[in-house]
N, C-alpha and C. Protein backbone atom coordinates (compact mmCIF):
# COMPACT_ATOMS: atom_id res chain seq x y z
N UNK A 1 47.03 96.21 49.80
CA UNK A 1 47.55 94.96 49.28
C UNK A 1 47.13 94.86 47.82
N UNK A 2 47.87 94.23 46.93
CA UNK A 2 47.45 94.20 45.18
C UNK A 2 46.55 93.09 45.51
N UNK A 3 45.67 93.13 44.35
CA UNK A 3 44.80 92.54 44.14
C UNK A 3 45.31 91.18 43.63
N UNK A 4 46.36 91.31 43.07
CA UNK A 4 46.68 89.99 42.27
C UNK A 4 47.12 88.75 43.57
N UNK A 5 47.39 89.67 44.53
CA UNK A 5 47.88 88.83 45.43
C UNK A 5 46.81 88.43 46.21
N UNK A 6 45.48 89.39 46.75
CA UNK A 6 44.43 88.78 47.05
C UNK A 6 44.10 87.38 46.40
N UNK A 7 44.07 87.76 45.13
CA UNK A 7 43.22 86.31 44.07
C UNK A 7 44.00 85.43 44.69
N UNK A 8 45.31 85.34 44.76
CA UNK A 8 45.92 83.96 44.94
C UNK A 8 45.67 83.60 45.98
N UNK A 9 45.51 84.23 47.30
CA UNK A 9 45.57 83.52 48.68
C UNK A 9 43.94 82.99 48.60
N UNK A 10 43.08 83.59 47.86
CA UNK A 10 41.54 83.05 47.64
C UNK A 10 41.85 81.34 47.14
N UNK A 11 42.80 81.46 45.81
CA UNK A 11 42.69 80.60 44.95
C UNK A 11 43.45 79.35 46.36
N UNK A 12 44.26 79.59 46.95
CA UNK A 12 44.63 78.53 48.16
C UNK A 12 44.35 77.67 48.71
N UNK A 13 44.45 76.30 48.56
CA UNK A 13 43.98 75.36 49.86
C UNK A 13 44.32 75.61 51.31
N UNK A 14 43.96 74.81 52.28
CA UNK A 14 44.70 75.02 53.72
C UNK A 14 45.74 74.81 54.05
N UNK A 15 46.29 73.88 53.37
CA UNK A 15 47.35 73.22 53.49
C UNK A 15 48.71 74.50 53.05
N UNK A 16 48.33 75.42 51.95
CA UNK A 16 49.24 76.71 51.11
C UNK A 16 49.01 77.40 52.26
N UNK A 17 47.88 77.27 52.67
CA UNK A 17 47.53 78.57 53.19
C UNK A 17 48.15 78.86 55.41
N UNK A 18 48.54 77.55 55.76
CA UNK A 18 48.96 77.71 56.53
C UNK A 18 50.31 78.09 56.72
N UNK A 19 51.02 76.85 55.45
CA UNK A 19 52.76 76.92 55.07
C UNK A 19 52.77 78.58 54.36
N UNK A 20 51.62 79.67 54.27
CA UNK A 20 51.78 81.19 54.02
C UNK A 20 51.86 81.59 55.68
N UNK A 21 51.21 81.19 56.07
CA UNK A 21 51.13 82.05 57.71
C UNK A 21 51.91 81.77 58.23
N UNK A 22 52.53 80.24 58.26
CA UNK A 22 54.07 80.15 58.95
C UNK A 22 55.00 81.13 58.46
N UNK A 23 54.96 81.55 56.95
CA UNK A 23 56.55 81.99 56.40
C UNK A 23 55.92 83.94 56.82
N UNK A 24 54.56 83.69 56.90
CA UNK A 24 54.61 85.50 57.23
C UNK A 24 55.00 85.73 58.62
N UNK A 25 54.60 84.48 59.73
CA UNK A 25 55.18 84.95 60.89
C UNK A 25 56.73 84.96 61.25
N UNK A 26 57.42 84.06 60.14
CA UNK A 26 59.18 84.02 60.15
C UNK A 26 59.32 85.65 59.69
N UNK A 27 58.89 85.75 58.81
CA UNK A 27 59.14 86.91 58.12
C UNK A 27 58.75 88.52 59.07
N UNK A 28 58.08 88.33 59.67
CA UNK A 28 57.60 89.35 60.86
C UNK A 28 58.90 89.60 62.00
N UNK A 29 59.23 88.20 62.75
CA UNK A 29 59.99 87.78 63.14
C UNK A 29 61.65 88.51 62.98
N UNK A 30 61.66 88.15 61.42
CA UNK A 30 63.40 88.33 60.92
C UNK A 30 63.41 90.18 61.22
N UNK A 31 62.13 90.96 60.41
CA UNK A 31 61.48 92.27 60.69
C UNK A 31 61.47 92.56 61.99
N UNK A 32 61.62 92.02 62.93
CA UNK A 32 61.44 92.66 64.15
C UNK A 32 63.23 92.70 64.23
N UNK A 33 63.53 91.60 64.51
CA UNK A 33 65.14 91.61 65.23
C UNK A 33 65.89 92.59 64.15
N UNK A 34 65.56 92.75 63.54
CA UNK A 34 66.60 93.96 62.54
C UNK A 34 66.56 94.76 63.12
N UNK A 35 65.15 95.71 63.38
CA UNK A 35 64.89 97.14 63.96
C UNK A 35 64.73 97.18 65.09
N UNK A 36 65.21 95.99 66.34
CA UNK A 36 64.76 96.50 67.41
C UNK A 36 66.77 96.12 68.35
N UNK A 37 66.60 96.93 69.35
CA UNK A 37 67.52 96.82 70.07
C UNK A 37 67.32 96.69 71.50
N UNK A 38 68.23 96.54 72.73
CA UNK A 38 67.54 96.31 73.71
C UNK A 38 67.98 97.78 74.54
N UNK A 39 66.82 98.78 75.09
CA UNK A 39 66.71 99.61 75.29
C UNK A 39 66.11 100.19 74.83
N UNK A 40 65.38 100.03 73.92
CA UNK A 40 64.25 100.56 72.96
C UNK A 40 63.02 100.58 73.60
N UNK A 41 62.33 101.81 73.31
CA UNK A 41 60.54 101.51 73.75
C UNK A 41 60.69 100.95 72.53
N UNK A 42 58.98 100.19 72.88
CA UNK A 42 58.60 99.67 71.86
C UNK A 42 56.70 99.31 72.34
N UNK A 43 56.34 98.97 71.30
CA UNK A 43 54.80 99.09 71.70
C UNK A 43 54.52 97.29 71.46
N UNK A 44 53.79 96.26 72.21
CA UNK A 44 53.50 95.73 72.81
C UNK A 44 51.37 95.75 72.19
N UNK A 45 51.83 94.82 70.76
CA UNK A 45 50.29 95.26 70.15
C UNK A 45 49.95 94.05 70.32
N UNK A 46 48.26 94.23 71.03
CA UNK A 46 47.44 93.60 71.04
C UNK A 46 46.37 93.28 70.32
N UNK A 47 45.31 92.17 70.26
CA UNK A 47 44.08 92.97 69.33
C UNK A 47 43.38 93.93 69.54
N UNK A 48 43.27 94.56 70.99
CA UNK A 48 42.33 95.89 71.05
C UNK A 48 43.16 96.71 71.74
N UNK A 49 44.96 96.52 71.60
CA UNK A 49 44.89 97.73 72.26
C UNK A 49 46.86 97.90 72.08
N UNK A 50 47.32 98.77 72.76
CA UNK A 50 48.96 99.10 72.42
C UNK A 50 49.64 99.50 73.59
N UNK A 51 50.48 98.76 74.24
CA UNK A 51 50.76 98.75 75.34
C UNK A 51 52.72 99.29 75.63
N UNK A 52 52.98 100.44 75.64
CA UNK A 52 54.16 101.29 75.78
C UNK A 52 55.03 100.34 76.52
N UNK A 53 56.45 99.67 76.11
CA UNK A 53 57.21 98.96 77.38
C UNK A 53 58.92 99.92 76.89
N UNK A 54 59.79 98.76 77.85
CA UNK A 54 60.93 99.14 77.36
C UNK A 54 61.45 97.86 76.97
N UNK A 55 62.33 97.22 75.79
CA UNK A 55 62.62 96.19 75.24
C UNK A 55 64.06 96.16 76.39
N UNK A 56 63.90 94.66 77.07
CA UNK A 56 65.00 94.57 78.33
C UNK A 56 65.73 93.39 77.45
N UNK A 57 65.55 92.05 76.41
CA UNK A 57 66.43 91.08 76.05
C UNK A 57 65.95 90.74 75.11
N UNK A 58 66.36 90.36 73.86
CA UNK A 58 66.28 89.78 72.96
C UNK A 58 66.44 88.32 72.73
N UNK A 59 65.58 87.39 72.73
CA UNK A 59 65.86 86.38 72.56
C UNK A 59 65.97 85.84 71.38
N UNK A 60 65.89 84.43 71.30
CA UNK A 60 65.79 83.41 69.77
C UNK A 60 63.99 84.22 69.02
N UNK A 61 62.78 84.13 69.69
CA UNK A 61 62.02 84.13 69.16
C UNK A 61 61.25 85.21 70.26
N UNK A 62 61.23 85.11 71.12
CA UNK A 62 60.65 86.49 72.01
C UNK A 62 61.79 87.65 72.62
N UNK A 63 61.28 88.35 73.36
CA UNK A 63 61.78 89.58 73.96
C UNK A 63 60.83 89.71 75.11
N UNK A 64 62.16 90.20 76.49
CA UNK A 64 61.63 90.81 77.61
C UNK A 64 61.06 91.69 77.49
N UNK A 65 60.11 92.61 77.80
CA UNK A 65 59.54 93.93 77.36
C UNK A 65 58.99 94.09 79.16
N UNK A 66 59.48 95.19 79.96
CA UNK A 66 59.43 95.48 81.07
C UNK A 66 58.32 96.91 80.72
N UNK A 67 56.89 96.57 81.35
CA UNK A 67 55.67 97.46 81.27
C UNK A 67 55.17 97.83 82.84
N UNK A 68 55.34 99.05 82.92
CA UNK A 68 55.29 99.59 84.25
C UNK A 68 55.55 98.77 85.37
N UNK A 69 57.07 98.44 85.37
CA UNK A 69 57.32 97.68 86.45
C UNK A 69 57.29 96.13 86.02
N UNK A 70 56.57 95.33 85.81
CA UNK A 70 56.71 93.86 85.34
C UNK A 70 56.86 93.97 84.02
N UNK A 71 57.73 92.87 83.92
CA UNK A 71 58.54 91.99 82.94
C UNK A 71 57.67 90.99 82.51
N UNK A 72 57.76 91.07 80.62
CA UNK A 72 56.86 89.84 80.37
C UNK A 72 57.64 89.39 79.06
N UNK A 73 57.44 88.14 78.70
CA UNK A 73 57.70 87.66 77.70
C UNK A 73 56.94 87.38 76.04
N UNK A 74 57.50 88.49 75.70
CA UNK A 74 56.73 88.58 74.29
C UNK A 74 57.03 87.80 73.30
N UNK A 75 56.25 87.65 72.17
CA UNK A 75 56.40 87.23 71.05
C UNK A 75 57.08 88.59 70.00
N UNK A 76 57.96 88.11 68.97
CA UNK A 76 58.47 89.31 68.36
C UNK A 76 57.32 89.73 67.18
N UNK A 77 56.69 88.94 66.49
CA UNK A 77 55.62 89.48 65.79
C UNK A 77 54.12 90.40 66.63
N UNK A 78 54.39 90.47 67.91
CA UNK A 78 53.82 91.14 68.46
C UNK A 78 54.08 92.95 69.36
N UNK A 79 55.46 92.84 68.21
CA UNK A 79 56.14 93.76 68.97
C UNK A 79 56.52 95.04 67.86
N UNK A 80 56.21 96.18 68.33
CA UNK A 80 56.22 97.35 67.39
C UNK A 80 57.46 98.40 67.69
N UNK A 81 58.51 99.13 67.20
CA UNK A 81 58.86 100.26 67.56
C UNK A 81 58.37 101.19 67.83
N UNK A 82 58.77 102.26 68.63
CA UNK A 82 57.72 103.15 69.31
C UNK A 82 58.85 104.33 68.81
């Protein structure tokens, strides 16, 4: 990451700094539904770990992701191509 952009999120109140985390998770979001299709593996990231599925539906803001047998409902910023 540039540095210049570090300084600024330092220089931030909470108030910038949340209306940043909303627009990075839209932005994750718009990034997922571009590159993903339904039939796709895809990896299913956690904080400690990466979990292999197959992408079964695309929704408004999540995706089915069917992992050995059960079906779960993901978030798309949580969702990787494989």
């Amino acid at each position: 990451m540039k540095e210049s952009i570090k300084k600024e999120i330092i220089g931030m109140d909470l108030s910038e700094l949340n209306s940043l985390i909303d627009f990075i998770r839209d932005v994750q979001v718009m990034n997922a539904k571009s590159s993903l299709q339904e039939g796709q593996q895809v990896y299913v990231v956690q904080k400690t770990k990466k979990e292999l599925g197959t992408l079964i539906k695309i929704k408004q803001k999540r995706c089915t992701v069917d992992i050995q047998g059960r079906r779960y409902s993901v978030p798309m910023s949580m969702l990787e191509a494989a």
